[in-house]
C-alpha atoms as a PDB file:
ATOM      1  CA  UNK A   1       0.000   0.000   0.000  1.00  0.00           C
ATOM      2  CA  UNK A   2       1.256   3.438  -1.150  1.00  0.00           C
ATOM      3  CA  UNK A   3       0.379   6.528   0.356  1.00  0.00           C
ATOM      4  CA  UNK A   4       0.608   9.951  -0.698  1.00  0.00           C
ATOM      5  CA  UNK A   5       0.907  12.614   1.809  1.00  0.00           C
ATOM      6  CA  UNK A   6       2.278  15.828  -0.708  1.00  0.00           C
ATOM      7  CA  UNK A   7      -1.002  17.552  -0.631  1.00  0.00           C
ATOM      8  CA  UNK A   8      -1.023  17.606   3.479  1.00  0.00           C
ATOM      9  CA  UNK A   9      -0.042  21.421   3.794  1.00  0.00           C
ATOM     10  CA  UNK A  10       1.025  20.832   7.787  1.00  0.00           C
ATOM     11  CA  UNK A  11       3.490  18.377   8.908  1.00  0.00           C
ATOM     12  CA  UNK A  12       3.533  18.048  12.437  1.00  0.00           C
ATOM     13  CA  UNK A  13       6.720  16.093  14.621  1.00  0.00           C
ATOM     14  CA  UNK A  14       5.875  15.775  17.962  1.00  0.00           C
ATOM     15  CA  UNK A  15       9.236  16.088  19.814  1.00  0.00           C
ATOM     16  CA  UNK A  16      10.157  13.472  22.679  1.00  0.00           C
ATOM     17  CA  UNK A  17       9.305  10.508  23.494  1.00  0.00           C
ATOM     18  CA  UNK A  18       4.892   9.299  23.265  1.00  0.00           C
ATOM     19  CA  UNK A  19       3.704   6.243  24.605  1.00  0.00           C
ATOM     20  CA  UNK A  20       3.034   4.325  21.218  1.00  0.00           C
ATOM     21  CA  UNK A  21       0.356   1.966  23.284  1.00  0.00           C
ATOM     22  CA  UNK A  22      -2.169   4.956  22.868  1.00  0.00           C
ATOM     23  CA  UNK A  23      -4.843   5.023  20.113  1.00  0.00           C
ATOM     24  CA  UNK A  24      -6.622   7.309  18.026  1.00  0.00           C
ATOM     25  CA  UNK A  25      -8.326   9.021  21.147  1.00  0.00           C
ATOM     26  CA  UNK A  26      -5.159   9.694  23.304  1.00  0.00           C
ATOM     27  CA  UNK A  27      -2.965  10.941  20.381  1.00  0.00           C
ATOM     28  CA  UNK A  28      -5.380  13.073  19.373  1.00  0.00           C
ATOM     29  CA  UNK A  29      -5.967  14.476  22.958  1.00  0.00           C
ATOM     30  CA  UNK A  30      -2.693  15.052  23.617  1.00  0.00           C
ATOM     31  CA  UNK A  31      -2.028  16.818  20.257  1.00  0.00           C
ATOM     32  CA  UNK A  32      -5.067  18.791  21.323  1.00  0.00           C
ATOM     33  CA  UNK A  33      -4.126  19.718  24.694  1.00  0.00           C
ATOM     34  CA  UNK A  34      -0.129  20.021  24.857  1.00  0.00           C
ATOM     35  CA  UNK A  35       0.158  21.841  21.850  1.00  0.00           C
ATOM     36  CA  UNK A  36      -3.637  23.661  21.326  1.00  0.00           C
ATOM     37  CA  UNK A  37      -3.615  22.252  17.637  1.00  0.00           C
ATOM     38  CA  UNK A  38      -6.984  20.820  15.556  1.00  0.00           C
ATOM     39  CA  UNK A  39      -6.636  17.344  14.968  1.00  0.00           C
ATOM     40  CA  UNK A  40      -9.014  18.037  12.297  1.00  0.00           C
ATOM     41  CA  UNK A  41      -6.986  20.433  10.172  1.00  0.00           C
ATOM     42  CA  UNK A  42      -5.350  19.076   7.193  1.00  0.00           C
ATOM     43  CA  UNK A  43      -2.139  18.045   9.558  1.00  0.00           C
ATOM     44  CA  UNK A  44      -0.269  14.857   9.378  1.00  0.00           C
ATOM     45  CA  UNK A  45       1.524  14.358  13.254  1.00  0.00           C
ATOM     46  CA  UNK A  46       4.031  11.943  13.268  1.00  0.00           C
ATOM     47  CA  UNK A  47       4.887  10.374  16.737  1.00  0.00           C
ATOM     48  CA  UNK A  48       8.408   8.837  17.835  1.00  0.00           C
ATOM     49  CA  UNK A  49       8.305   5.979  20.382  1.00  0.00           C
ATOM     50  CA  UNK A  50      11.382   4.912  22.929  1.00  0.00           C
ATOM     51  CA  UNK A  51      12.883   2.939  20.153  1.00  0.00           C
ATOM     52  CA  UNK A  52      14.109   4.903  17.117  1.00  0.00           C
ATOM     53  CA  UNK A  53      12.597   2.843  14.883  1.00  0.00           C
ATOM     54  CA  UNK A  54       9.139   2.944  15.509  1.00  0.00           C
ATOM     55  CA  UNK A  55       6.733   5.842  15.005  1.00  0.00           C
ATOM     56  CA  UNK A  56       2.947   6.545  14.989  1.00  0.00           C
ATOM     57  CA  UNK A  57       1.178   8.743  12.355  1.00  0.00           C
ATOM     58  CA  UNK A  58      -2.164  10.702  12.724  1.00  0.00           C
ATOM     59  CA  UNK A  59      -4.230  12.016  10.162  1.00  0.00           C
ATOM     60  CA  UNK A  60      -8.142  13.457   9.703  1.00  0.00           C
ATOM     61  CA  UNK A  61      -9.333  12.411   6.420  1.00  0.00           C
ATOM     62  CA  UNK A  62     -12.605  14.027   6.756  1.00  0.00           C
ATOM     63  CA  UNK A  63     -14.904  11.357   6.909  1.00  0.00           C
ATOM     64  CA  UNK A  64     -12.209   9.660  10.099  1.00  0.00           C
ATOM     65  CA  UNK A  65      -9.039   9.340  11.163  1.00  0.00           C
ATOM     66  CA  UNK A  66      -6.051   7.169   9.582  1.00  0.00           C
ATOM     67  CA  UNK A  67      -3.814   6.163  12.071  1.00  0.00           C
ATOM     68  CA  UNK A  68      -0.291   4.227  10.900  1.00  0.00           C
ATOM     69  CA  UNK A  69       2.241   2.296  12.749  1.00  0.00           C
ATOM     70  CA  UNK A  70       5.227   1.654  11.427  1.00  0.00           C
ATOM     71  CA  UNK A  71       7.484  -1.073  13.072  1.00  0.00           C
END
């Protein structure tokens, strides 16, 4: 599966370390409440766990969220 994220205007990296165990609901609140930011603006917010090698993505596709996980 290819996706194609050049048309997202914001890219967001969310600096330090996120607990990767949360879902959709907690990364969204936290985006929401640490750095006052709509989830549901055309943003992408990618999320680095403890290990360098894993990382969460978030974005609002208008009709729900897409949520990847890269291992």
């Amino acid at each position: 599966m290819l996706l194609d994220f050049t048309h997202v205007p914001n890219i967001f990296i969310v600096c330090g370390k996120t607990d990767l165990r949360k879902g959709i609901d907690g990364l969204a609140a936290f985006v929401t409440e640490t750095y006052q930011l709509d989830v549901f603006d055309q943003a992408l917010f990618l999320f680095c766990g403890t290990k360098s090698d894993r990382f969460k993505a978030l974005y609002w596709e208008g009709d729900g969220f897409l949520l990847l996980y890269k291992l």
